[in-house]
N, C-alpha and C. Protein backbone atom coordinates (compact mmCIF):
# COMPACT_ATOMS: atom_id res chain seq x y z
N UNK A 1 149.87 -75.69 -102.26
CA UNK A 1 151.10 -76.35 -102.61
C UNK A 1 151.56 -77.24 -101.47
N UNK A 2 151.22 -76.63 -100.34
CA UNK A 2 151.93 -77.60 -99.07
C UNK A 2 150.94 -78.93 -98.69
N UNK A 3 150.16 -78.68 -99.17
CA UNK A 3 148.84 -79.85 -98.79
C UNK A 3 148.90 -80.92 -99.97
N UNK A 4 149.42 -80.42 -100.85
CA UNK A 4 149.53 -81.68 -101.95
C UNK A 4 151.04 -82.22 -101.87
N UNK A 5 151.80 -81.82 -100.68
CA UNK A 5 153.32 -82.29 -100.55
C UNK A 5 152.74 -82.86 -99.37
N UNK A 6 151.77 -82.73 -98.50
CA UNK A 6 151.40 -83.66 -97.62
C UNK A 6 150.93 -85.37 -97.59
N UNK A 7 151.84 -86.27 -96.69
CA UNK A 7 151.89 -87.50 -97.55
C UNK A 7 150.22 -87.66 -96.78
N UNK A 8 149.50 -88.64 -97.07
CA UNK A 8 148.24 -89.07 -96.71
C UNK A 8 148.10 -89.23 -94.87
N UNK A 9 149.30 -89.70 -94.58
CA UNK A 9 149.62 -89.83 -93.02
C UNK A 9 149.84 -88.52 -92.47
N UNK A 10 150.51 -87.32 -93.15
CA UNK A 10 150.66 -86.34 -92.48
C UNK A 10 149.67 -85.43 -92.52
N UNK A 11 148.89 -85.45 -93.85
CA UNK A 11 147.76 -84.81 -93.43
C UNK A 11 146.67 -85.70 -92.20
N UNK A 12 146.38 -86.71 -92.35
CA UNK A 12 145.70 -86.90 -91.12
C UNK A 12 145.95 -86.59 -89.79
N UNK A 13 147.44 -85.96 -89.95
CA UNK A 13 147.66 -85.59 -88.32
C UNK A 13 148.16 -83.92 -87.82
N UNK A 14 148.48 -83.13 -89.17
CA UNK A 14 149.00 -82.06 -89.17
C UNK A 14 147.75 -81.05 -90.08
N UNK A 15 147.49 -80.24 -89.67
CA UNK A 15 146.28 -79.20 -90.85
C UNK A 15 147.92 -78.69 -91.54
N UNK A 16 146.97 -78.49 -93.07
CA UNK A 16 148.15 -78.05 -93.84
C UNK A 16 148.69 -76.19 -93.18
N UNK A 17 147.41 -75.53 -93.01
CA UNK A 17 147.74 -74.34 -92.66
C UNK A 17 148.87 -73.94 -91.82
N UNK A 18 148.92 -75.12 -90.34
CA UNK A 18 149.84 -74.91 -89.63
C UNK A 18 151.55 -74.82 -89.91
N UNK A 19 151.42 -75.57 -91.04
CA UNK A 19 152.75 -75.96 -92.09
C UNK A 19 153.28 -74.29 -92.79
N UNK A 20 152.18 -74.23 -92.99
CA UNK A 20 152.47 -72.20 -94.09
C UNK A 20 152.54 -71.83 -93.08
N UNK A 21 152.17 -71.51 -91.72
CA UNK A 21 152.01 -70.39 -90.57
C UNK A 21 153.84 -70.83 -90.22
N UNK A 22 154.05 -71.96 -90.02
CA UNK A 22 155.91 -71.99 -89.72
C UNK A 22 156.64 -71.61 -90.69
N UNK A 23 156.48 -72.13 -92.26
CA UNK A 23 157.12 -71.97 -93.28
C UNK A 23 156.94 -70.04 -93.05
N UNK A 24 156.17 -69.34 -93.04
CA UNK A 24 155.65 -68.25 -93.53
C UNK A 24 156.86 -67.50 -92.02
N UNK A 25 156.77 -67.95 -90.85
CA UNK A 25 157.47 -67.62 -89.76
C UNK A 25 158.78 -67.74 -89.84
N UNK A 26 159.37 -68.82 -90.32
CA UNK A 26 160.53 -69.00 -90.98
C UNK A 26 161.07 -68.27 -92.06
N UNK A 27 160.44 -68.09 -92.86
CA UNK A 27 161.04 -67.16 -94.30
C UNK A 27 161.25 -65.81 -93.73
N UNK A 28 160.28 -65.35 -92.71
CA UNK A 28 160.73 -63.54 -92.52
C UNK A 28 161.51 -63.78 -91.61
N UNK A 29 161.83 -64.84 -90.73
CA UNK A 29 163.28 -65.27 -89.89
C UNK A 29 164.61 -65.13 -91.02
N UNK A 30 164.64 -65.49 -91.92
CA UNK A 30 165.30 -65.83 -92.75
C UNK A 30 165.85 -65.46 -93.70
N UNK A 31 164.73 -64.15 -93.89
CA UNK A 31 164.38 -63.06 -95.36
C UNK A 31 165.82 -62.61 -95.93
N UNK A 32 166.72 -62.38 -94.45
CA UNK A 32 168.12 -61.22 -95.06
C UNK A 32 169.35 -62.45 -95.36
N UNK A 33 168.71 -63.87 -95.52
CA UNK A 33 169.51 -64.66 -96.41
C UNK A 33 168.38 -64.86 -97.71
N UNK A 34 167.97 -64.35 -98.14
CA UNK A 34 167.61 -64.65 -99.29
C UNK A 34 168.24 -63.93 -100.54
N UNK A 35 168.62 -64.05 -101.49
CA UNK A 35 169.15 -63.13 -102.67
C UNK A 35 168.29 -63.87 -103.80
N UNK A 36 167.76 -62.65 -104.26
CA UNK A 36 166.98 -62.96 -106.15
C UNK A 36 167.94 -62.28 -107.12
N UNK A 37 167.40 -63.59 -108.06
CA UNK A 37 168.18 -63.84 -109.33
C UNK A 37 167.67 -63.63 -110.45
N UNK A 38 166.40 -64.71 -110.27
CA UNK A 38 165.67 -64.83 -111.12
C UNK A 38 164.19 -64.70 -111.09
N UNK A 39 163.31 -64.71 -111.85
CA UNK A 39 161.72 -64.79 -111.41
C UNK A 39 161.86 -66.49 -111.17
N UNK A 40 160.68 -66.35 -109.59
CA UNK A 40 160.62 -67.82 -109.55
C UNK A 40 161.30 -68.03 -108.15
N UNK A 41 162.25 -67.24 -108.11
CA UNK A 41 163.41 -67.72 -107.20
C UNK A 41 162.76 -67.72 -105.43
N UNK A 42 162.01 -66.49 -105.28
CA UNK A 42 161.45 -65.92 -104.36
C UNK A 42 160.12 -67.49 -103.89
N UNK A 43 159.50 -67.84 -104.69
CA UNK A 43 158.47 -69.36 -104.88
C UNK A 43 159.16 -70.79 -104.40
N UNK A 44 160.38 -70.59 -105.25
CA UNK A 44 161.29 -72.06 -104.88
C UNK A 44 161.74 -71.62 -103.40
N UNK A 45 161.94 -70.47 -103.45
CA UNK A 45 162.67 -70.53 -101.91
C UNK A 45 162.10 -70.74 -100.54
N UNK A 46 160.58 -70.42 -100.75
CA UNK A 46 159.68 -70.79 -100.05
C UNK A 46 159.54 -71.83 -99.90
N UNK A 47 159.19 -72.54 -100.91
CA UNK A 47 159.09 -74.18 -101.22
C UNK A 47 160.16 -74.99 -100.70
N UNK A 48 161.09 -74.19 -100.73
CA UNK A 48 162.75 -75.44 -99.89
C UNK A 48 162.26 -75.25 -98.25
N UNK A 49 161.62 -74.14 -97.96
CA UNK A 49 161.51 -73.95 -96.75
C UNK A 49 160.36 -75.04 -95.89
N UNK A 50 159.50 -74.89 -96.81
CA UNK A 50 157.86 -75.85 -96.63
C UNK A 50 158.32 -77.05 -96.62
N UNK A 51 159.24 -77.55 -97.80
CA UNK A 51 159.67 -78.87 -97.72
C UNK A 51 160.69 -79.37 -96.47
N UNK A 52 160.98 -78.32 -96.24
CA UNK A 52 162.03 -78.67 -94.81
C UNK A 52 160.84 -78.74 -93.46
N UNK A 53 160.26 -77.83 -93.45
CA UNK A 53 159.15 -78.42 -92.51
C UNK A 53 158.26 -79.19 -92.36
N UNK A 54 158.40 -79.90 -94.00
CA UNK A 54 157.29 -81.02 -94.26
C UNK A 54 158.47 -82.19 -93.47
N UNK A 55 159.63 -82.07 -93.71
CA UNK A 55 160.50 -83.35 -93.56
C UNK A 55 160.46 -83.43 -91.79
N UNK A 56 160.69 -82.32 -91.30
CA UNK A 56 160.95 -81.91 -89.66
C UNK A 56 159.21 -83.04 -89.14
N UNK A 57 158.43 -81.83 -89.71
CA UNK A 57 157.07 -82.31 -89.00
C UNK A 57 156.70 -84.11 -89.03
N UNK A 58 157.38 -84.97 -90.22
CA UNK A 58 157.22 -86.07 -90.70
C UNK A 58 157.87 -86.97 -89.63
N UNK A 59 159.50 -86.65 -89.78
CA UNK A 59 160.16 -87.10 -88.72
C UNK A 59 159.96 -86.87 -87.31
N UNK A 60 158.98 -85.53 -86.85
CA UNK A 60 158.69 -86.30 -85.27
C UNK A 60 157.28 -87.09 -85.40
N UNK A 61 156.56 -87.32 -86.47
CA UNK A 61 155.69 -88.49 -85.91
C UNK A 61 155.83 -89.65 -86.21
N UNK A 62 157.71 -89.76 -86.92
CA UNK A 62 158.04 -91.08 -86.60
C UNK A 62 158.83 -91.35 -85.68
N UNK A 63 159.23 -90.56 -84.76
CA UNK A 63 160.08 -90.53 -83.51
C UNK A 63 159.40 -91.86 -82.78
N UNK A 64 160.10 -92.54 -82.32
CA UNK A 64 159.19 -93.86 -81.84
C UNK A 64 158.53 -93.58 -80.50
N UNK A 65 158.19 -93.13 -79.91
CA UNK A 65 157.07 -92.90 -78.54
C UNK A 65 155.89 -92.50 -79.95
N UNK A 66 155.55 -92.24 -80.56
CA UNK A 66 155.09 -91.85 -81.24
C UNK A 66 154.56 -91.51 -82.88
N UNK A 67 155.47 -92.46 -83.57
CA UNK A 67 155.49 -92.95 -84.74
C UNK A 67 154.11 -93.89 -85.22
N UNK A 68 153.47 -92.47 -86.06
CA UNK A 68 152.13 -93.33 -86.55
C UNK A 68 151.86 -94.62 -87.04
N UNK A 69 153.07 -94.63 -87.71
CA UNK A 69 153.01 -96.30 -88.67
C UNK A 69 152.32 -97.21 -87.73
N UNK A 70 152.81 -97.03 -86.47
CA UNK A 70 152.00 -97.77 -85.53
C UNK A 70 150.79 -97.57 -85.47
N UNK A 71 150.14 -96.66 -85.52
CA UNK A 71 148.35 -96.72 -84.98
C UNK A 71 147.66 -98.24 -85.39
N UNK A 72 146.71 -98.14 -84.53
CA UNK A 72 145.67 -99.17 -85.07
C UNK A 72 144.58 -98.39 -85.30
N UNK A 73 143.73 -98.91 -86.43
CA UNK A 73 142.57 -98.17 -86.60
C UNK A 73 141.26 -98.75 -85.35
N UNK A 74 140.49 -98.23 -84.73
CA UNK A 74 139.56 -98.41 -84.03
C UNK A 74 138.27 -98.59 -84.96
N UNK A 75 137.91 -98.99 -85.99
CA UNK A 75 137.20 -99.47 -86.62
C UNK A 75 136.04 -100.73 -86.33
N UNK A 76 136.62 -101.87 -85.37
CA UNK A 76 136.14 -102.75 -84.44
C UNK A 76 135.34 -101.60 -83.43
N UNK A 77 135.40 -101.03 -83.17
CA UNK A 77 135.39 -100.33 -81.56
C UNK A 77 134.07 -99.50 -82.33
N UNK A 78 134.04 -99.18 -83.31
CA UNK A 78 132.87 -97.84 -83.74
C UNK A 78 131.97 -97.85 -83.25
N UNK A 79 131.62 -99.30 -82.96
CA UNK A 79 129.64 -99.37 -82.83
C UNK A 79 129.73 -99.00 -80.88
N UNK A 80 130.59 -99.33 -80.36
CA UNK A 80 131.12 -99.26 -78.82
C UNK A 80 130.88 -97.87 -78.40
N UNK A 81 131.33 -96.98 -79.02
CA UNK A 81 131.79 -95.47 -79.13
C UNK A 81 130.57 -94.62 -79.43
N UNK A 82 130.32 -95.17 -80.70
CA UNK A 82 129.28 -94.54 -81.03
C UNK A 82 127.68 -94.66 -80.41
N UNK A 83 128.12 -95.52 -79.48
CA UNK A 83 126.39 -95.80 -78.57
C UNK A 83 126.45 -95.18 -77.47
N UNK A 84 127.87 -94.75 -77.05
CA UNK A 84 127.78 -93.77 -75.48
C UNK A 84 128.00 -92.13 -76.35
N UNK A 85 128.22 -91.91 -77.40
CA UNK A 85 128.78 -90.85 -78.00
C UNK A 85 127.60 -89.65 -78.48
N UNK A 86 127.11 -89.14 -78.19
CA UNK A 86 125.95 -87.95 -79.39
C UNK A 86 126.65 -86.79 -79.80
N UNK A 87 126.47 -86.63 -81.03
CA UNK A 87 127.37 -85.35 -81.55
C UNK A 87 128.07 -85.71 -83.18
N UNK A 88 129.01 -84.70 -83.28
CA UNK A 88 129.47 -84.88 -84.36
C UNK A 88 130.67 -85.30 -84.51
N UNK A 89 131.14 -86.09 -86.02
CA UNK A 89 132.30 -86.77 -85.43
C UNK A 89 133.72 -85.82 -86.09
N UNK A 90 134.66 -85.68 -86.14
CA UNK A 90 135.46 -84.68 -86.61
C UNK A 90 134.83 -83.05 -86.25
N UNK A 91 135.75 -82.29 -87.25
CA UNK A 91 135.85 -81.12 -86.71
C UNK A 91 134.62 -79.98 -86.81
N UNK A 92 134.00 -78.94 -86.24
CA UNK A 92 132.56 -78.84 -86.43
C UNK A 92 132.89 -77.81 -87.51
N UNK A 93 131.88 -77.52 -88.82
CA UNK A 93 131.78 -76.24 -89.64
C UNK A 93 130.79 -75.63 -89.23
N UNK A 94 131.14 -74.19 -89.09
CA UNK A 94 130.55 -72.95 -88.82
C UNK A 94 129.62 -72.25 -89.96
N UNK A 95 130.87 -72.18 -90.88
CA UNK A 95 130.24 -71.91 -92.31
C UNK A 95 130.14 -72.85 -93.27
N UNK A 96 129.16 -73.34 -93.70
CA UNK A 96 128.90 -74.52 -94.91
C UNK A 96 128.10 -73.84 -96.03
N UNK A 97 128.51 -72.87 -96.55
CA UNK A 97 127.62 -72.49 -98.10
C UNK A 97 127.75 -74.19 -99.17
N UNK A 98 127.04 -74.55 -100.12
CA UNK A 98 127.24 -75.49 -101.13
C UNK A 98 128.55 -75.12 -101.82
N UNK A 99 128.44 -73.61 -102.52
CA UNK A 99 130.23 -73.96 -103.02
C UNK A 99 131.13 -74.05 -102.46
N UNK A 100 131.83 -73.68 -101.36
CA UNK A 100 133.14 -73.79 -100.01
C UNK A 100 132.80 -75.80 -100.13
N UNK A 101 131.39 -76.04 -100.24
CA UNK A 101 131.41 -77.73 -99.84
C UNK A 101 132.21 -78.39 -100.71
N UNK A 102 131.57 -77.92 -101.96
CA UNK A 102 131.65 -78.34 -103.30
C UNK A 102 132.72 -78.06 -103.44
N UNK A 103 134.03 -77.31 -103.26
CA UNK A 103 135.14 -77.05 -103.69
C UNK A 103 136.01 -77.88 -102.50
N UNK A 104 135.56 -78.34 -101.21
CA UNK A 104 136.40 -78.78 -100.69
C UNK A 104 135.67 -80.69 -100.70
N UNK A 105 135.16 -80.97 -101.46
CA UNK A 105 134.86 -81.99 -101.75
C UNK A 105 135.58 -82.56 -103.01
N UNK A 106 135.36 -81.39 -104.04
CA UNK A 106 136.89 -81.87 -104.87
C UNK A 106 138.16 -81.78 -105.03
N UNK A 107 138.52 -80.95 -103.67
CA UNK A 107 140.02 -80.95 -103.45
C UNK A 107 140.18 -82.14 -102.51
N UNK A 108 139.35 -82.75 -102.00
CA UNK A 108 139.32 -84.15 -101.09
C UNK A 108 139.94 -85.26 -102.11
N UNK A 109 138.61 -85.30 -103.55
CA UNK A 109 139.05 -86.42 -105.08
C UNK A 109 140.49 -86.12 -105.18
N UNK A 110 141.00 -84.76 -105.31
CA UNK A 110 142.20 -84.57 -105.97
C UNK A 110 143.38 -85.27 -105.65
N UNK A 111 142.96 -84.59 -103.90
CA UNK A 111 143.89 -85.18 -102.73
C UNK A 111 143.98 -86.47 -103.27
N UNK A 112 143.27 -87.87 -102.98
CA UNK A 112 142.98 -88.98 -102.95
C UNK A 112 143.98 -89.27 -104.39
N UNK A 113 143.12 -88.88 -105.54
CA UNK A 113 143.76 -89.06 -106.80
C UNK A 113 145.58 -88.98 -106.87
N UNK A 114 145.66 -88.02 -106.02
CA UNK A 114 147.16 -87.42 -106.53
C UNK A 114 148.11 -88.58 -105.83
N UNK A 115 147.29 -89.14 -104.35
CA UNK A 115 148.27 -90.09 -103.30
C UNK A 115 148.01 -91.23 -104.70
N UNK A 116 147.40 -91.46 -105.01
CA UNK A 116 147.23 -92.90 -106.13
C UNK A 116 148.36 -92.49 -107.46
N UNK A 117 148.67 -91.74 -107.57
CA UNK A 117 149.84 -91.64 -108.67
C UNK A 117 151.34 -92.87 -108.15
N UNK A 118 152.06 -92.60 -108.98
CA UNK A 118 153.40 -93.04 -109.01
C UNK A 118 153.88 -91.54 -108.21
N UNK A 119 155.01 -91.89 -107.54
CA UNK A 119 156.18 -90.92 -107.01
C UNK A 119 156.64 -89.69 -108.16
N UNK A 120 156.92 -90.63 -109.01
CA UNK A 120 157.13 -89.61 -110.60
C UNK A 120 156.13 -88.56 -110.92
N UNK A 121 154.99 -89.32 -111.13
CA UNK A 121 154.11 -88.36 -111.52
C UNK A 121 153.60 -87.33 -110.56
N UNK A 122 153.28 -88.10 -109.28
CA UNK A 122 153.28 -86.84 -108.44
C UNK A 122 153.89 -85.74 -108.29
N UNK A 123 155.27 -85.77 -108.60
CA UNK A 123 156.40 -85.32 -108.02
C UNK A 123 156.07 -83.73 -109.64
N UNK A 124 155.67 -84.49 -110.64
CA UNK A 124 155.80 -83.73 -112.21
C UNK A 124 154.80 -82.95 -112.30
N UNK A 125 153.45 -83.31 -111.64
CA UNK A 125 152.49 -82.21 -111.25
C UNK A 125 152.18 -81.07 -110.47
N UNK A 126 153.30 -81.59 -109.19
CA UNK A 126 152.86 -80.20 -108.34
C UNK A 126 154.36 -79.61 -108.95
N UNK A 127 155.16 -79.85 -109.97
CA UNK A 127 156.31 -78.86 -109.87
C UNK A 127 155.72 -77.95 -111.47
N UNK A 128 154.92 -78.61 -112.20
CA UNK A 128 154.11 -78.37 -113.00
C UNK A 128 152.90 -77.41 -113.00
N UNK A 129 152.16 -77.82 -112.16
CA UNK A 129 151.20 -77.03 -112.17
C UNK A 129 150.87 -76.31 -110.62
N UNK A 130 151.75 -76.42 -109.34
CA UNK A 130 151.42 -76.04 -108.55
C UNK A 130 152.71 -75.11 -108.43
N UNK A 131 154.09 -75.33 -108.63
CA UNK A 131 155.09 -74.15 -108.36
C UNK A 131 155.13 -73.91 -109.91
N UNK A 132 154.49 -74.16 -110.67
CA UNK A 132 154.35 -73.36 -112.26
C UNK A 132 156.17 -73.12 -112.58
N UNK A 133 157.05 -74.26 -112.50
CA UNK A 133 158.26 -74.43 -113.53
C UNK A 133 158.03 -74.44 -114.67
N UNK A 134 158.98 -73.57 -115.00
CA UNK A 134 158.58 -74.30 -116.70
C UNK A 134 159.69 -75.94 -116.89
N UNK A 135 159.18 -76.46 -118.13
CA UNK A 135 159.95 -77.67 -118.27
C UNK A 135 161.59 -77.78 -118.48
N UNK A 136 161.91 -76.64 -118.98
CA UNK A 136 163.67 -76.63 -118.95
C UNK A 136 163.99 -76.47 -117.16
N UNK A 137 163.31 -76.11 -116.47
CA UNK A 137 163.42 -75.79 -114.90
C UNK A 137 163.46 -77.08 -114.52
N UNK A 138 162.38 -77.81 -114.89
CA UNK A 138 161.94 -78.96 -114.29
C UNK A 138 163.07 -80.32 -114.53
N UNK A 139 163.74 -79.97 -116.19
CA UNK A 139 164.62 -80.76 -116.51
C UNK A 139 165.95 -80.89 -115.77
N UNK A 140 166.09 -79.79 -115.46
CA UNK A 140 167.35 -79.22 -115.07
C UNK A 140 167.47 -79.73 -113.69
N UNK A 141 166.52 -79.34 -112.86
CA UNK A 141 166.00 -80.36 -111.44
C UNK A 141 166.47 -81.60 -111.24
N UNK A 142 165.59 -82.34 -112.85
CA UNK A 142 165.73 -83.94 -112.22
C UNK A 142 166.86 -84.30 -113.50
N UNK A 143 167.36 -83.68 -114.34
CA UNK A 143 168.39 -84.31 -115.28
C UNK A 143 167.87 -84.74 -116.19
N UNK A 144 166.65 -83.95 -116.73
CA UNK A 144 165.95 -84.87 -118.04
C UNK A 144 166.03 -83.94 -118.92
N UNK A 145 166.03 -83.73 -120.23
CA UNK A 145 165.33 -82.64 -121.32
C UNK A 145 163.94 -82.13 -121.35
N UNK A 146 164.08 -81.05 -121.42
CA UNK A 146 162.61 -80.17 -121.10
C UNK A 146 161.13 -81.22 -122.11
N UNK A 147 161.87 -81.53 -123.49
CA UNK A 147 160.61 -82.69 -123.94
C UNK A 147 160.39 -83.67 -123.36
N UNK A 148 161.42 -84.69 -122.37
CA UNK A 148 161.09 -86.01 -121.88
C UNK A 148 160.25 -85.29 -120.79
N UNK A 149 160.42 -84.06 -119.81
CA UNK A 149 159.53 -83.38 -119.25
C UNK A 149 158.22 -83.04 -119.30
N UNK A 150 157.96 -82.90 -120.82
CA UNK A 150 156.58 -82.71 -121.25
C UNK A 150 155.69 -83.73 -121.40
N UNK A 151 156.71 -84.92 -121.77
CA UNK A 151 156.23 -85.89 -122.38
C UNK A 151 155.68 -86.87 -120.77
N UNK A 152 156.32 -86.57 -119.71
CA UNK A 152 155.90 -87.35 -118.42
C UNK A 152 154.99 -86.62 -118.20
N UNK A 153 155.00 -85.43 -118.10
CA UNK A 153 153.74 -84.29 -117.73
C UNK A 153 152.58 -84.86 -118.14
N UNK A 154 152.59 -84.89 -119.51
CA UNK A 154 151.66 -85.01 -120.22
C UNK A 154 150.83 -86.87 -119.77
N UNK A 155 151.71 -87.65 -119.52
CA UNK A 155 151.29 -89.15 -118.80
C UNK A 155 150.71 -88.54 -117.57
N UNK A 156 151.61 -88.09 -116.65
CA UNK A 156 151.34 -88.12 -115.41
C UNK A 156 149.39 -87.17 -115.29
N UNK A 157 149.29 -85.78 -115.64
CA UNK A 157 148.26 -85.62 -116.19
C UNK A 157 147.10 -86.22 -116.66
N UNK A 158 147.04 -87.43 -117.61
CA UNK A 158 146.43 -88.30 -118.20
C UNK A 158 146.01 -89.02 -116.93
N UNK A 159 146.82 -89.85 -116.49
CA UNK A 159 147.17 -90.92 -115.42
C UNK A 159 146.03 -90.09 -114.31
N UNK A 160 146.30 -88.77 -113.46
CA UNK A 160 145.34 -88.08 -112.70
C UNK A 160 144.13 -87.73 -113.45
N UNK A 161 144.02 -87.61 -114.45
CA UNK A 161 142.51 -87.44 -114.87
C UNK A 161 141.60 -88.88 -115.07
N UNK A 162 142.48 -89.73 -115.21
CA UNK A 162 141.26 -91.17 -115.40
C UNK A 162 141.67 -91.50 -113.72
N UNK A 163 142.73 -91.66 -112.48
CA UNK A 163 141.91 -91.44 -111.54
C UNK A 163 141.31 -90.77 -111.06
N UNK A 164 141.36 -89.19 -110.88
CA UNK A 164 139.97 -88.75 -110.24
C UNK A 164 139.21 -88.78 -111.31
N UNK A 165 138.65 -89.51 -111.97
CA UNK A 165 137.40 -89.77 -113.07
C UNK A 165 136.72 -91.21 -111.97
N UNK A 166 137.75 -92.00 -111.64
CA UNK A 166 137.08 -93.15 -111.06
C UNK A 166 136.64 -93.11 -109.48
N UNK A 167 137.03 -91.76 -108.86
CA UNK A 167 136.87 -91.93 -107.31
C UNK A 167 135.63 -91.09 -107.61
């Protein structure tokens, strides 16, 4: 859930895990303000928490000493690098079975697919199918009726299956 709230920039600079290890540090900081109501409640509350550390972690790498928007890509430079360089480039795997590959090769498409949506639709999938609202939840959220809910679901859905069909 926290890796698909990760914008494309923040995952390149943050592992999602480190995000749950604070969120997860935070919530048992936190636990004896929590009160349940409802089923669900215990999920969202997590999720306000993740999203607050998605916003924290975002805003210091736009703090300006340091604000990615700036990078330049070193793309010019590859062939430079790569002639004094032997080895591997990113992070090394220990364990590589074919399925762990294969499953993190299509959570890579997904990734990709999901940044190519609209804001909307993104926003209707992971509250859809990753914090599993139902659509009167979802309505109630953004001010719509649980059918105009279904009925974006059901686009936004569509919309992610013909792009990751094309990546």
């Amino acid at each position: 859930m926290v890796r698909f709230r990760m914008s494309k920039e923040l995952r390149s600079k943050l592992e999602s895990m480190d995000l749950v290890q604070n969120t997860l540090i935070r919530s048992l900081n936190g636990l004896g303000n929590f009160n349940y109501k409802n089923e669900g409640d215990f999920v969202r509350w997590l999720s306000k928490i993740a999203e607050n550390e998605l916003r924290g972690n975002l805003k210091k790498l736009h703090a300006e000493k340091r604000d990615v928007r700036k990078e330049v890509q070193l793309d010019n430079f590859g062939s430079a690098i790569e002639s004094e360089y032997i080895g591997s480039h990113g992070p090394i795997q220990t364990t590589t079975p074919s399925v762990i590959l294969s499953e993190k090769e299509d959570l890579g498409k997904l990734e990709k697919a999901i940044d190519q949506l609209k804001p909307e639709y993104r926003e209707i999938i992971i509250l859809t199918k990753i914090e599993e609202l139902s659509y009167q939840e979802i309505g109630q959220r953004l001010g719509k009726s649980s059918d105009a809910v279904r009925m974006l679901a059901t686009r936004a859905m569509a919309e992610l299956t013909t792009i990751f069909g094309k990546i």
